[in-house]
Protein backbone atom coordinates (compact mmCIF):
# COMPACT_ATOMS: atom_id res chain seq x y z
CA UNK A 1 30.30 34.32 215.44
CA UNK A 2 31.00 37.38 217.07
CA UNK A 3 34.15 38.12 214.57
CA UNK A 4 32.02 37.44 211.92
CA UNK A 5 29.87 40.36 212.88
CA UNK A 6 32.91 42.46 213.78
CA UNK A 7 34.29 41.44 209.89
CA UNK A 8 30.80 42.67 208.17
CA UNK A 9 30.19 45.51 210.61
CA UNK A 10 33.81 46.81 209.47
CA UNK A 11 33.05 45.81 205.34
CA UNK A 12 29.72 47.69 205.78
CA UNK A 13 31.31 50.97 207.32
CA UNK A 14 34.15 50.47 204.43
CA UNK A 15 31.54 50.70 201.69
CA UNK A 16 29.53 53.28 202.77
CA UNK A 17 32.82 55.09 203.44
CA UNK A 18 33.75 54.35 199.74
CA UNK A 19 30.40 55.35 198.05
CA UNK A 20 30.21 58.79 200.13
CA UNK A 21 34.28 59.35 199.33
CA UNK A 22 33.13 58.94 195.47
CA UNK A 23 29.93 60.83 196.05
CA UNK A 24 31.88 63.92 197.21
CA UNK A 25 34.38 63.69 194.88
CA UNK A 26 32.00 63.44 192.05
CA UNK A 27 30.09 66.27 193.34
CA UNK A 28 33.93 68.40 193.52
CA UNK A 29 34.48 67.36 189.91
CA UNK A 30 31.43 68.78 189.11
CA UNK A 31 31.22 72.02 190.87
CA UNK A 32 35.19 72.50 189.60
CA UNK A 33 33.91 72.19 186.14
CA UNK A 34 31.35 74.55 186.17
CA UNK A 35 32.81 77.89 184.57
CA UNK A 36 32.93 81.55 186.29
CA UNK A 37 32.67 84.13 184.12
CA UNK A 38 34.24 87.25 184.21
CA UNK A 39 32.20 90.25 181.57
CA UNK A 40 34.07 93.07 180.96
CA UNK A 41 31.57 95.67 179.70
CA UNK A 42 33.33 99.05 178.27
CA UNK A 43 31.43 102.40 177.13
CA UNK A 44 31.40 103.74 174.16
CA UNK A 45 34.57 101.80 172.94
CA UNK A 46 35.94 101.15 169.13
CA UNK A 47 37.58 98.21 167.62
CA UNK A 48 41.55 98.53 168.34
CA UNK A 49 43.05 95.04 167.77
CA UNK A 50 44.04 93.24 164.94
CA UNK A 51 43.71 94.76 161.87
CA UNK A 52 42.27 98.26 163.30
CA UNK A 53 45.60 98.31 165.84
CA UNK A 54 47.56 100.62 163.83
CA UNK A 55 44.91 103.17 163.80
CA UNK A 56 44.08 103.35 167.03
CA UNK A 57 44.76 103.67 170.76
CA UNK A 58 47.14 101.69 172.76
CA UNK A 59 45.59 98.64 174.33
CA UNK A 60 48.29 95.85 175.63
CA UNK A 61 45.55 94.01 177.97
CA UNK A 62 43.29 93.48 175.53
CA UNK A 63 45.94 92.25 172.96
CA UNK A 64 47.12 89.69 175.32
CA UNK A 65 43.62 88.45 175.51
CA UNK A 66 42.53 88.47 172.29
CA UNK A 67 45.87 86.25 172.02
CA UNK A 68 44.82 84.23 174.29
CA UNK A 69 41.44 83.61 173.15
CA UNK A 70 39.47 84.61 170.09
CA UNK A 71 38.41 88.33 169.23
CA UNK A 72 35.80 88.96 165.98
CA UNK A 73 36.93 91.55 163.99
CA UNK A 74 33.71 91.80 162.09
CA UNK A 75 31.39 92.18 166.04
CA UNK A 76 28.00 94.58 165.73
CA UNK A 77 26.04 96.38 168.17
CA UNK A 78 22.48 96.22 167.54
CA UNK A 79 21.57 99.42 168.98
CA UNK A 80 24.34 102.76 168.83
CA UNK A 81 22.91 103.97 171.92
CA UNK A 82 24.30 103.09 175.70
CA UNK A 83 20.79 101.98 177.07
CA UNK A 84 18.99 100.06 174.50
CA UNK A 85 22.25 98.72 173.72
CA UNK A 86 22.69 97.11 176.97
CA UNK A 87 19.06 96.31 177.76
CA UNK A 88 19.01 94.57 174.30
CA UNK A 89 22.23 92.13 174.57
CA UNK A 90 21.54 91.49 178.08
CA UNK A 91 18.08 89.99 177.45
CA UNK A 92 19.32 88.47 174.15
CA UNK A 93 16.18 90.59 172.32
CA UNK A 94 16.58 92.32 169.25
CA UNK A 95 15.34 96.44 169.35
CA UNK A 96 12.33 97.21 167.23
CA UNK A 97 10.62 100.77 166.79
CA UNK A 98 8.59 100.47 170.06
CA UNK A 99 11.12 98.48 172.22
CA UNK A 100 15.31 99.54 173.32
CA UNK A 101 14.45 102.54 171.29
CA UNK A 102 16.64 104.86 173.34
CA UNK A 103 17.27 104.45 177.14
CA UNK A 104 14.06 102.86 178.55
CA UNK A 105 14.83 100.34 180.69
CA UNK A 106 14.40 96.82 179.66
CA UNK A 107 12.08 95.98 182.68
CA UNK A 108 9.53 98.09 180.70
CA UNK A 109 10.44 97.30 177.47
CA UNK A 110 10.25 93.01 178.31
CA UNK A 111 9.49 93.12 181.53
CA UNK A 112 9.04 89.12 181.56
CA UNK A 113 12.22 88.30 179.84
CA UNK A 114 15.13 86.84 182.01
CA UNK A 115 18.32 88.99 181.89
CA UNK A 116 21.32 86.65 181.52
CA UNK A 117 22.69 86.99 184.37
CA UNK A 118 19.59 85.84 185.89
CA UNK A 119 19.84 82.63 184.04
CA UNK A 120 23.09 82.21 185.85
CA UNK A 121 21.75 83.43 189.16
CA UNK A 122 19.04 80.90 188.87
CA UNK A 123 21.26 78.18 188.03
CA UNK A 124 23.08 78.26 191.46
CA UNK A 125 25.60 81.64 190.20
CA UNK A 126 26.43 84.29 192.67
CA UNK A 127 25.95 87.46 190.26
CA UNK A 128 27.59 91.02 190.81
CA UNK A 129 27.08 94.40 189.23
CA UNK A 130 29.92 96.38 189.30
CA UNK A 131 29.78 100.27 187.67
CA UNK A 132 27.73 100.53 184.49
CA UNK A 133 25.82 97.12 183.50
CA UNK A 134 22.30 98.00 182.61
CA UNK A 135 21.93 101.65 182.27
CA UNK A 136 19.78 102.17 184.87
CA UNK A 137 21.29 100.86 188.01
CA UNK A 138 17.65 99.63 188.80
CA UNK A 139 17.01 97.52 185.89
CA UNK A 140 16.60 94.00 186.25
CA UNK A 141 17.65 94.26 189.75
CA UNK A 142 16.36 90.04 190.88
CA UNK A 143 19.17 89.10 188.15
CA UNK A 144 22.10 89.96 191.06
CA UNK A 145 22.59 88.53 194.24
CA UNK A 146 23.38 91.53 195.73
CA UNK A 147 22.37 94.92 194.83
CA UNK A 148 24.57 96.39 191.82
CA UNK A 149 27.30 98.56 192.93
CA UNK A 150 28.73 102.40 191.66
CA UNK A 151 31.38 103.97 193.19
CA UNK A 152 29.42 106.97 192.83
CA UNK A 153 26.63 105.87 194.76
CA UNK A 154 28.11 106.97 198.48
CA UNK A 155 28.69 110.60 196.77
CA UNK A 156 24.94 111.01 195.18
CA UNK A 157 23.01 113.81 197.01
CA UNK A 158 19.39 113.31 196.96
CA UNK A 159 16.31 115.59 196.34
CA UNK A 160 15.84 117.00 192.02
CA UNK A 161 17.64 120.28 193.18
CA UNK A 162 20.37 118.19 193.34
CA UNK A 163 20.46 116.85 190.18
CA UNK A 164 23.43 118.99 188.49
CA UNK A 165 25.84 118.40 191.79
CA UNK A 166 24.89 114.81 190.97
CA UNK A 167 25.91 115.08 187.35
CA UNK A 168 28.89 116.17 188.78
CA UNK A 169 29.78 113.67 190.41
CA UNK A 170 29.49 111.45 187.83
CA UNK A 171 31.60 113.65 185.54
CA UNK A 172 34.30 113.20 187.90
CA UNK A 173 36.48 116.07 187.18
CA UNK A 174 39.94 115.74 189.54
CA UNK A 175 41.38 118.98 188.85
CA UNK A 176 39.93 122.52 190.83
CA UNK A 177 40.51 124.35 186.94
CA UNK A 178 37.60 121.78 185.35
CA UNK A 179 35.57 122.05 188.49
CA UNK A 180 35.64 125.51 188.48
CA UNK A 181 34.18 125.48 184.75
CA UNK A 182 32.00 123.17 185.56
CA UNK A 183 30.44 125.52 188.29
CA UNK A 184 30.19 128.69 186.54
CA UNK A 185 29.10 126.82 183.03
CA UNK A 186 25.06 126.33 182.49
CA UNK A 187 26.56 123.41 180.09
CA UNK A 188 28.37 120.36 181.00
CA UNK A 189 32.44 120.73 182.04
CA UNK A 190 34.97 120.71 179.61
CA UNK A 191 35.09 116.90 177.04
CA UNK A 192 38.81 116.04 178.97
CA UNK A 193 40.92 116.02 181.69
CA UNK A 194 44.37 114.88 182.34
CA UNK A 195 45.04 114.62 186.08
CA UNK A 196 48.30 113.62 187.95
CA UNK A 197 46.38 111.17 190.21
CA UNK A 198 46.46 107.39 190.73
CA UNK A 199 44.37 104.80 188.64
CA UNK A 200 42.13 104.34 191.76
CA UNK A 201 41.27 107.84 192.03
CA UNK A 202 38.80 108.46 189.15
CA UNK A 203 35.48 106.51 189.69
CA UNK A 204 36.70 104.35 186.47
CA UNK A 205 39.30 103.29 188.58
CA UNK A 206 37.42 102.29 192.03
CA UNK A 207 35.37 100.13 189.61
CA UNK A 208 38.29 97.64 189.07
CA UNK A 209 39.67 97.71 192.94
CA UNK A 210 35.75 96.75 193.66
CA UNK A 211 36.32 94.12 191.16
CA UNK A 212 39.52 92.60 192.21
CA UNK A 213 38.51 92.60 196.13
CA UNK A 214 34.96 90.72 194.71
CA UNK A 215 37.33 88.36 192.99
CA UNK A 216 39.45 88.10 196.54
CA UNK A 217 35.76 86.58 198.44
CA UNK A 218 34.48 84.28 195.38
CA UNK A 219 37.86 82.42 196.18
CA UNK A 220 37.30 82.52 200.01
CA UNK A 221 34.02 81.57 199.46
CA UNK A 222 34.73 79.09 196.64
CA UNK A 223 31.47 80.25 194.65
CA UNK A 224 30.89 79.79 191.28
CA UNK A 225 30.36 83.18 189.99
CA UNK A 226 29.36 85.49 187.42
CA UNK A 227 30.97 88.65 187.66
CA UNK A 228 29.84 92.05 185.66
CA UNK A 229 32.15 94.97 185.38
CA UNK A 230 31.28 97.88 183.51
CA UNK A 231 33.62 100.48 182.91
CA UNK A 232 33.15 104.15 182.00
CA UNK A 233 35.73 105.16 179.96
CA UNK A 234 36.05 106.20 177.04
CA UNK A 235 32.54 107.74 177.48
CA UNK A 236 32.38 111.50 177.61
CA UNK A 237 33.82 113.58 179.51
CA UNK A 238 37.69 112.11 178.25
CA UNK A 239 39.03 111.81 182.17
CA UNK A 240 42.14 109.90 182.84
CA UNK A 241 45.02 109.93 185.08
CA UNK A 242 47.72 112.09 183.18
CA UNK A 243 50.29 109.26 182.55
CA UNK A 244 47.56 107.52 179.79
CA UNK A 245 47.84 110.98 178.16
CA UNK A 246 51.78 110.60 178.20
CA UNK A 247 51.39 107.65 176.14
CA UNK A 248 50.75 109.28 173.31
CA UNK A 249 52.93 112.71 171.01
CA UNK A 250 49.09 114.74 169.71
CA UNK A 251 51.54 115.81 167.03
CA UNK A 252 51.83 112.24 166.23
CA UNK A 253 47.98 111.76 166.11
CA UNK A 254 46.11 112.37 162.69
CA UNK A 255 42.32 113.47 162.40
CA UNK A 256 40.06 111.20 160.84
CA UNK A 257 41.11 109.99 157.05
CA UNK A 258 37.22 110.77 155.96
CA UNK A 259 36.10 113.68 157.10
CA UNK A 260 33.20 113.98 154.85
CA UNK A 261 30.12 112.93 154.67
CA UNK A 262 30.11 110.27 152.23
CA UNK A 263 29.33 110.99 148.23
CA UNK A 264 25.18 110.94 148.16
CA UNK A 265 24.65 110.47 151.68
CA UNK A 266 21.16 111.24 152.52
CA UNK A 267 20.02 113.82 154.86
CA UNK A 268 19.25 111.27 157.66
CA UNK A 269 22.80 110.28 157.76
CA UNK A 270 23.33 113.29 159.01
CA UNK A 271 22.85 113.91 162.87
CA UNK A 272 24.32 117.33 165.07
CA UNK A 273 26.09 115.52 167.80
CA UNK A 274 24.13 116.72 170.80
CA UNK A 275 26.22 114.48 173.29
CA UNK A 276 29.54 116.57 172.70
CA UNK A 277 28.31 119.47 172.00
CA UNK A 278 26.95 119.58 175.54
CA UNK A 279 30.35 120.19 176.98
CA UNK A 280 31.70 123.49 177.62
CA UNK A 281 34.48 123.94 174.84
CA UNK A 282 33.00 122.37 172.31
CA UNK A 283 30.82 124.95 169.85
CA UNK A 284 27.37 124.52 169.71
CA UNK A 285 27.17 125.11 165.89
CA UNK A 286 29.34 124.36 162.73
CA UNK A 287 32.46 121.44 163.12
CA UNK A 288 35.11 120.85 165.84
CA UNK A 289 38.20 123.07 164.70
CA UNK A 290 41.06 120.94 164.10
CA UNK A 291 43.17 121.68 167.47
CA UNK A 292 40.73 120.19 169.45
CA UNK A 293 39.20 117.46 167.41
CA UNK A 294 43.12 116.17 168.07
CA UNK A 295 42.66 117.26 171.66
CA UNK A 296 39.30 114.80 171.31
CA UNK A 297 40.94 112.13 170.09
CA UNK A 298 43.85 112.23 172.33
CA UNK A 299 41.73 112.16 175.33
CA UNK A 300 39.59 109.15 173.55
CA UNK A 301 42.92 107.43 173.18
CA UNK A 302 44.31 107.49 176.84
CA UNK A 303 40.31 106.82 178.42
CA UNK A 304 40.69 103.71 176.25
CA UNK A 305 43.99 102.96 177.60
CA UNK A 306 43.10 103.91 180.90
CA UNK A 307 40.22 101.19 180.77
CA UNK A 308 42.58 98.68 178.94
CA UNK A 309 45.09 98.81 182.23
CA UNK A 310 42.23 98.51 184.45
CA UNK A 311 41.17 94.99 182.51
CA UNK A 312 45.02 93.84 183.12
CA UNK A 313 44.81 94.85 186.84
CA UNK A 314 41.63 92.83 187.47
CA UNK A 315 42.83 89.92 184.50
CA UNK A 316 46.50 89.83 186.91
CA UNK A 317 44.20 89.08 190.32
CA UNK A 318 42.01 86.81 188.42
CA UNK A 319 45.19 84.86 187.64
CA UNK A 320 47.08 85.40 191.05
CA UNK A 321 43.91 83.76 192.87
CA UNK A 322 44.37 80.54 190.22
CA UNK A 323 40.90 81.67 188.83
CA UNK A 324 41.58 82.14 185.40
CA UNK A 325 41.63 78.43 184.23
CA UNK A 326 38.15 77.62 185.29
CA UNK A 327 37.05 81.35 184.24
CA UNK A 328 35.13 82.86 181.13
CA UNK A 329 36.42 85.96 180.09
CA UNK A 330 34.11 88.09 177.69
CA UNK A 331 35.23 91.86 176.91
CA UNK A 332 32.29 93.76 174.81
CA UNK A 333 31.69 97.57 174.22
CA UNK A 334 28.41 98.73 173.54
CA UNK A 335 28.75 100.21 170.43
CA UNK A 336 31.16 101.96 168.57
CA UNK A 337 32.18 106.14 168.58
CA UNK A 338 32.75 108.31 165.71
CA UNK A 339 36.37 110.85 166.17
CA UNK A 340 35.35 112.95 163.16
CA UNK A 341 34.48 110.40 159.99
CA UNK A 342 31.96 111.60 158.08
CA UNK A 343 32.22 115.19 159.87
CA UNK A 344 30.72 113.27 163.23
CA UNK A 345 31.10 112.63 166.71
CA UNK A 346 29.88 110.35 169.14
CA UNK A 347 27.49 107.39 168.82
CA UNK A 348 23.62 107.56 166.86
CA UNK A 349 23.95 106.88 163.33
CA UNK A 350 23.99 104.10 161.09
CA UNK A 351 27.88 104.49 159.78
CA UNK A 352 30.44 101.33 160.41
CA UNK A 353 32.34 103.19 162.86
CA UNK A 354 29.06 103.60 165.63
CA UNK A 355 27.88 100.02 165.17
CA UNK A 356 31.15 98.07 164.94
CA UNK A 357 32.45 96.61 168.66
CA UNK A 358 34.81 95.05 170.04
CA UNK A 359 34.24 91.58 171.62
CA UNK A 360 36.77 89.39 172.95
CA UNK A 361 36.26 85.65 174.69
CA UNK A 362 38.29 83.77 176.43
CA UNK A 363 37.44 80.34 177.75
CA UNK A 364 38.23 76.72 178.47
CA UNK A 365 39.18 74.47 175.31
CA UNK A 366 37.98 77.28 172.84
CA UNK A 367 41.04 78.69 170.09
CA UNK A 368 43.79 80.78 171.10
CA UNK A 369 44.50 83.69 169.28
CA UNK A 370 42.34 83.44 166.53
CA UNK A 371 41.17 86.49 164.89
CA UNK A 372 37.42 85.70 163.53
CA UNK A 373 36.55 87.46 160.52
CA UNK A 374 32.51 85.88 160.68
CA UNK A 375 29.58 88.46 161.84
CA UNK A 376 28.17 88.39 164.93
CA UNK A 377 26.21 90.69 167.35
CA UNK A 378 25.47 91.26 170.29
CA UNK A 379 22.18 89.90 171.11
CA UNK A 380 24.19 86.12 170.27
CA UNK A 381 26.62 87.00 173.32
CA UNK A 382 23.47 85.25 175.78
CA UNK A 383 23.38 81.89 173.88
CA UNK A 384 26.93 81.79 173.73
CA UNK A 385 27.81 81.84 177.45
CA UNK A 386 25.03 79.81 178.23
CA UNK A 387 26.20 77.26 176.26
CA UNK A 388 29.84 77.74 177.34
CA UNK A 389 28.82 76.99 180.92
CA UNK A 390 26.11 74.16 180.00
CA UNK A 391 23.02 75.89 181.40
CA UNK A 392 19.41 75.07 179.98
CA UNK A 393 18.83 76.73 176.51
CA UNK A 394 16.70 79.67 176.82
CA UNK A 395 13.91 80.28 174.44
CA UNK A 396 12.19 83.49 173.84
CA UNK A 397 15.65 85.08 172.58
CA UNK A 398 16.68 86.62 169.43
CA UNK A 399 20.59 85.91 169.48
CA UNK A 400 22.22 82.13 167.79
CA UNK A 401 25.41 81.16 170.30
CA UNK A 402 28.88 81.55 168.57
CA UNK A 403 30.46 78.30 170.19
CA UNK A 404 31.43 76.81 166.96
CA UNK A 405 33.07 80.03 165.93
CA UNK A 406 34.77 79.82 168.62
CA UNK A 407 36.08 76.34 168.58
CA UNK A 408 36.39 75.52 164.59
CA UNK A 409 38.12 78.40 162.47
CA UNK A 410 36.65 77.11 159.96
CA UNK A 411 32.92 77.17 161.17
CA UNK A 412 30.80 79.37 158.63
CA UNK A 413 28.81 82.12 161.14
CA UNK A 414 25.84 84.35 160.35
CA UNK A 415 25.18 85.22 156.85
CA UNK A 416 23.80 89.10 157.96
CA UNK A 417 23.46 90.69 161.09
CA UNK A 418 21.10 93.75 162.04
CA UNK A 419 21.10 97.12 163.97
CA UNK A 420 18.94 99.87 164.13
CA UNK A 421 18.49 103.62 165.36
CA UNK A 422 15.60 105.43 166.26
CA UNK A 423 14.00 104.88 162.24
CA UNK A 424 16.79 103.93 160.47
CA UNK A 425 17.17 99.72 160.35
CA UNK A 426 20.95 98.47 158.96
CA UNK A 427 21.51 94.75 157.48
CA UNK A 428 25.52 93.89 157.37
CA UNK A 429 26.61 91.09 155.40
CA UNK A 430 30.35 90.33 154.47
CA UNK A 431 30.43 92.68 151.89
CA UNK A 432 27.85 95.28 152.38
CA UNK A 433 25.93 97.09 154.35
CA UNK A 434 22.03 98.67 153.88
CA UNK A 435 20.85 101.57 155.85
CA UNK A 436 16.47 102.23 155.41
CA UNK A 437 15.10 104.88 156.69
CA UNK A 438 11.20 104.79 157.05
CA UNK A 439 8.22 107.12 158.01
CA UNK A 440 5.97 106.91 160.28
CA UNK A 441 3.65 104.58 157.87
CA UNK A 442 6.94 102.29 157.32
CA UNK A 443 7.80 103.83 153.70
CA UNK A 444 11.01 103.93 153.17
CA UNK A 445 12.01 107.58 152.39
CA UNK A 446 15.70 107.28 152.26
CA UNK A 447 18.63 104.21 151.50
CA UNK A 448 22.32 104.05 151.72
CA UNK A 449 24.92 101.41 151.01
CA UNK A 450 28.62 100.79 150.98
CA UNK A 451 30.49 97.87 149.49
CA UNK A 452 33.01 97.11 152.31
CA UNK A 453 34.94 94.88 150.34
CA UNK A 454 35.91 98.09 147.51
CA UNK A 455 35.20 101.08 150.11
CA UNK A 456 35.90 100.07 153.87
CA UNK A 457 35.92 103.92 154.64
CA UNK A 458 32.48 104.21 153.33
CA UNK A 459 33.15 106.93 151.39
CA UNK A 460 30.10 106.55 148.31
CA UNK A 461 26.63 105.38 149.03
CA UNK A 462 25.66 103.27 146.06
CA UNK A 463 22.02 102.37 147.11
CA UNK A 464 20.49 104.56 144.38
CA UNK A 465 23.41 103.49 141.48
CA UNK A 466 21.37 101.24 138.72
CA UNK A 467 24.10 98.67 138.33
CA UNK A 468 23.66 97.59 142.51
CA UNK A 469 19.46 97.56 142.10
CA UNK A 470 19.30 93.68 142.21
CA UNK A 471 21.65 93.75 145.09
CA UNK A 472 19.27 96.57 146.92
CA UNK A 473 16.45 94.91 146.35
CA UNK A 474 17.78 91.45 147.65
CA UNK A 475 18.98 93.08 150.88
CA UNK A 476 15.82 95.08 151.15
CA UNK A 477 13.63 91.68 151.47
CA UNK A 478 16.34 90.12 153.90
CA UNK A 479 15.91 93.76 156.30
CA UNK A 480 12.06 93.60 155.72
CA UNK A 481 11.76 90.09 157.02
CA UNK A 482 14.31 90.73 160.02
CA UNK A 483 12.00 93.53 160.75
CA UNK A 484 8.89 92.39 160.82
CA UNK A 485 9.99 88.84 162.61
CA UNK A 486 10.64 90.83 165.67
């Protein structure tokens, strides 16, 4: 009798010992299938893989990813402007003429929309902020789990006198000859500097060391985790440590192919460039003289590839630390930068070169270097990752995920996508593209249109030529109902 007992006391303690065994291994299966991601968000950046490499900067880190994954050559900002681009593709929303309008923040804007990363957060993510994220390091702040770093913030002074020593700061000028100008101008410091200092030394730089000693305690930790980097450069001023400048002969470098405003460009095309012309050797009237608009685009070039080497420093850890299997890897830029097309600079108008990104993905069982010629923008970066990682849908958003894109080359995408500045609303589609501008009582008051399929360079604006009317006015209905759907 009694070995009876002993045989079923031992059977008993045997089963529960097998059901807890597959418990916790069905719980590690899980948790070891739920994705990390890693979103590398970069200022001001322009499209410089596949078929724009040859015409621009030097980027070996994001060429290996883009092998390694899929990167859109045909990718759209919906706002040219660092804050409303950022609040807008974070919260999935689409701008309109009273919300992401310039750089309010997107708590005011939709204050009860949840931020993506919150979505994560909420669905048992550890979230991180590292450098510039949302554009105002307050924003959204219940979407991290900690509060969103700078490596500026231990430098900031406090108090409004101190507001130009702040700006300082964040220009980050290494050498005593652009700190000196900086002091003595009543303008910003001069648009570049090459310095003979280490890739850690510029703030640009502490961003990724933050990043690849976060990486070091998600794998201590073993947390599921989505991680936000946001790095400066290229943005204004053009700092970088001198050997990204050594990458590149200036008499090698050409200025911009189309240095004209296009052929019947309207007025509002037009805008003065107030962000560079802020900056002590740059003239505050009339266009860049050629010397240094190559100057410009020399220090654009070896920012970006500054920037490129830090996304290969933190990619190399990610990989080092066996992360990178189980690890969604998104690279995005906020919007695109004009280096002289059209006779412009910098970001705010409605021409290709402002609007187009660059967005690279990366992820479990998705294609490998496939180069996706189908439209997408940013607001559809939310769906996508939610998707990716199997969280709840989230309604209330503008953006359509991209996961068949990314796992069918074949999969047909968007048939138009849409971005706007300040009154000027832009419909893309394969072949062209539709600028309106409106008053203040919604008339339109001005049009212009490229075909992108006979003039890529947008050199001629055929929205007023009689034999593309039918094509205006089909357009014209597509960008009125995007507009007034949002």
């Amino acid at each position: 009798m009694q070995s009876k007992f002993l045989l079923s006391l031992v059977g008993s303690i045997s089963l529960a010992f097998s059901f807890t065994t597959s418990a916790i291994a069905a719980e590690t299966s899980v948790k070891a299938e739920k994705p990390n991601v890693l979103f590398f968000l970069i200022d001001d950046m322009r499209v410089n893989y596949g078929p724009y490499a040859k015409k621009g900067p030097l980027t070996p880190n994001l060429d290996q990813l883009a092998a390694d994954g899929v990167a859109f050559n045909k990718a759209y900002s919906n706002i040219p402007v660092c804050g409303a681009s950022r609040a807008s593709m974070l919260t999935g929303i689409w701008g309109s003429k009273n919300r992401f309008v310039a750089f309010s923040p997107a708590d005011k804007d939709t204050p009860d929309a949840i931020a993506l990363p919150q979505h994560f957060k909420n669905n048992g993510y550890k979230t991180i902020s590292l450098g510039k994220v949302f554009n105002n390091q307050t924003d959204k702040v219940q979407s991290w789990s900690e509060k969103p770093w700078r490596p500026s913030d231990k430098l900031k002074l406090k108090g409004k006198k101190n507001n130009r020593a702040n700006l300082k700061i964040r220009h980050d000028y290494q050498t005593k000859q652009a700190n000196d100008i900086f002091d003595k101008a009543q303008k910003n410091g001069p648009s570049s500097e090459s310095a003979d200092v280490s890739d850690f030394t510029y703030l640009n730089g502490q961003i990724a060391e933050q990043a690849i000693a976060e990486l070091k305690q998600f794998k201590e930790n073993d947390e599921s985790f989505f991680l936000a980097v946001g790095f400066k450069k290229p943005h204004l001023p053009f700092n970088s440590p001198k050997k990204y400048w050594d990458m590149y002969n200036r008499d090698e470098l050409s200025l911009a192919p189309n240095p004209e405003m296009a052929i019947d460009a309207p007025k509002q095309a037009v805008h003065t460039w107030g962000e560079l012309r802020s900056y002590y050797d740059i003239p505050n009237k009339g266009p860049v003289p050629n010397e240094k608009a190559l100057e410009l685009i020399h220090g654009y070039y070896a920012a970006t590839s500054y920037s490129d080497a830090l996304v290969g420093q933190v990619m190399a850890q990610l990989k080092e630390l066996d992360l990178d299997e189980n690890t969604i890897v998104v690279v995005w830029g906020d919007h695109g930068w004009s280096l002289g097309e059209h006779g412009l600079w910098a970001k705010h108008s409605a021409y290709n070169v402002a609007n187009q990104i660059p967005l690279i993905v990366n992820a479990p069982k998705i294609l490998k270097g496939h180069g996706s010629n189908e439209l997408v923008e940013s607001v559809d970066i939310y769906p996508t990752l939610v998707e990716l990682a199997q969280l709840p849908t989230m309604k209330d958003i503008d953006g359509t995920s991209f996961v068949k894109q990314l796992t069918d080359s074949k999969a047909p995408g968007k048939s138009a996508v849409f971005t706007r500045w300040k009154n000027s609303d832009t419909i893309r589609t394969q072949r062209y593209h539709l600028t309106e501008w409106r008053d203040k009582k919604d008339r339109v008051i001005a049009r212009m249109m490229f075909d992108h399929k006979n003039d890529p360079d947008e050199l001629v604006n055929i929205a007023e030529k009689a034999e593309y009317k039918e094509t205006v006015a089909k357009l014209h209905q597509q960008l009125l109902q995007h507009i007034n759907n949002k």
